[in-house]
Protein backbone atom coordinates (compact mmCIF):
# COMPACT_ATOMS: atom_id res chain seq x y z
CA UNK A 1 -8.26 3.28 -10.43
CA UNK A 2 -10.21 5.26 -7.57
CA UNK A 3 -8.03 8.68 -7.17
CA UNK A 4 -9.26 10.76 -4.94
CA UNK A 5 -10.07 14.20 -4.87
CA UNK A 6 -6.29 15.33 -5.11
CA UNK A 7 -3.36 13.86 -5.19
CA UNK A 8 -1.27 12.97 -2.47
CA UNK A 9 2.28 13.54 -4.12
CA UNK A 10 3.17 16.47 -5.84
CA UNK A 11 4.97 15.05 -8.95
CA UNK A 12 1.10 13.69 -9.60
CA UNK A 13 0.19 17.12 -10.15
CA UNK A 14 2.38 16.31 -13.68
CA UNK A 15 -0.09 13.78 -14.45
CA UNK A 16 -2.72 15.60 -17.06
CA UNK A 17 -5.18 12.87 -16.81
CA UNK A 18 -5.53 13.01 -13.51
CA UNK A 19 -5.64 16.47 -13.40
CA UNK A 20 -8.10 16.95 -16.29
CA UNK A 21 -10.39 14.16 -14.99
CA UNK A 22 -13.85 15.64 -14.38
CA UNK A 23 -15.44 15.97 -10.97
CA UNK A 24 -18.87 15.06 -10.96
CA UNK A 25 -19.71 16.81 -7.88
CA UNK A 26 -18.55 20.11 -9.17
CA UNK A 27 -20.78 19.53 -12.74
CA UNK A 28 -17.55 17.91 -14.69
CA UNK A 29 -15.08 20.38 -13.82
CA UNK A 30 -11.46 19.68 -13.85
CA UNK A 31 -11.65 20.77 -10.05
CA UNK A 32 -7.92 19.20 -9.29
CA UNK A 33 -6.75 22.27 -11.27
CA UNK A 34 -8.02 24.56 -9.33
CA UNK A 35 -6.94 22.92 -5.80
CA UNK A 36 -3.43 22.40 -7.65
CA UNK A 37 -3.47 26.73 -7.55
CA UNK A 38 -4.85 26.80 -4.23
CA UNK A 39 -2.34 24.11 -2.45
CA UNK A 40 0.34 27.07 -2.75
CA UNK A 41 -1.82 28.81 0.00
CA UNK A 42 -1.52 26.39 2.65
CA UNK A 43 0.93 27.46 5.44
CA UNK A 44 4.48 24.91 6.03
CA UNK A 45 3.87 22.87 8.60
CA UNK A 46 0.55 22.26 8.20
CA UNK A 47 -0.67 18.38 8.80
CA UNK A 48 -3.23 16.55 7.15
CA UNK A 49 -5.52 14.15 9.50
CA UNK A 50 -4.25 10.62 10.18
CA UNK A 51 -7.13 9.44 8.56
CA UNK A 52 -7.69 11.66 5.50
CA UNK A 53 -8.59 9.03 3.84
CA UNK A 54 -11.88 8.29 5.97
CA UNK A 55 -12.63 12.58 5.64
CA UNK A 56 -12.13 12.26 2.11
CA UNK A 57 -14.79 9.44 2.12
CA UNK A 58 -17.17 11.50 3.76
CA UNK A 59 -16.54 14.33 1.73
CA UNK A 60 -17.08 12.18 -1.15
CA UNK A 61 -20.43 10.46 0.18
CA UNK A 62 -22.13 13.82 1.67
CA UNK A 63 -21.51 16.54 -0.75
CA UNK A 64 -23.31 15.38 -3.59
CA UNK A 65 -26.15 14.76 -1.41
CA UNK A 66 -25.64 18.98 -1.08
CA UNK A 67 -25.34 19.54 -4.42
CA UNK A 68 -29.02 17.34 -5.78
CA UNK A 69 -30.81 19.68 -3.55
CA UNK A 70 -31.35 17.14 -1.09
CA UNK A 71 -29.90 18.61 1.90
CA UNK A 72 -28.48 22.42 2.72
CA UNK A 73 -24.36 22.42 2.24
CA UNK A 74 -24.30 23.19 5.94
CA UNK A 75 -26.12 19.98 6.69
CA UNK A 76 -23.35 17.90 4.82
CA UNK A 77 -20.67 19.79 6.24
CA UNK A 78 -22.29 19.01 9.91
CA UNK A 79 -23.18 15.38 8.67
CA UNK A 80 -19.09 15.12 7.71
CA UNK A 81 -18.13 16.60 10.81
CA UNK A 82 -20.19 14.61 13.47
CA UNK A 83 -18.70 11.67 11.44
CA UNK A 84 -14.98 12.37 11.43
CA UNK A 85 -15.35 13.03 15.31
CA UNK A 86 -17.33 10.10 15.89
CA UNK A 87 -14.26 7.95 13.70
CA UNK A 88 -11.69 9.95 15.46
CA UNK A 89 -13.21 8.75 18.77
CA UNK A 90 -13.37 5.34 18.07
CA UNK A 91 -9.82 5.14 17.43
CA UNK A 92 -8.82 6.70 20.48
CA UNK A 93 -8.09 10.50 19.27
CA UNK A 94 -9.50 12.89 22.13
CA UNK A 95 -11.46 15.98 20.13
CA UNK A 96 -11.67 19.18 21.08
């Protein structure tokens, strides 16, 4: 089963597989761990995108191109972005 970089619900975060499954794109690190810490950061009320799926996606599909050396990590993050907003535009979400 395809699982994302996290987890969307928080009594996944119980799940040890999941959360000890290596990351390729960070060199086999149990990475979820890490966001797991970091999640406690994020201020209440803040909203993920309607379509986190599609940024995930992207996410998934540019960074490792960042991390072979075959483009700068600025470059993905700009390739990402300019294809959220494109997506976002097609289905009728004005960007600012």
């Amino acid at each position: 089963m395809r699982s994302g970089l996290f987890p969307v619900l928080r009594q996944n975060l119980d799940d040890a597989a999941l959360m000890d499954e290596p990351l390729p794109f960070l060199g086999g690190q149990a990475g979820r761990r890490v966001f797991a810490e970091s999640m406690e950061l994020i201020p209440e009320g803040y909203q993920w995108s309607p379509f986190q799926g599609f940024v995930q996606g992207e996410f998934e599909e540019k960074f490792p191109v960042a991390a072979a050396g075959q483009s700068t990590m600025l470059e993905s993050l700009d390739a990402v972005q300019k294809a959220v907003v494109d997506y976002a535009s097609v289905q009728g979400f004005t960007v600012s």
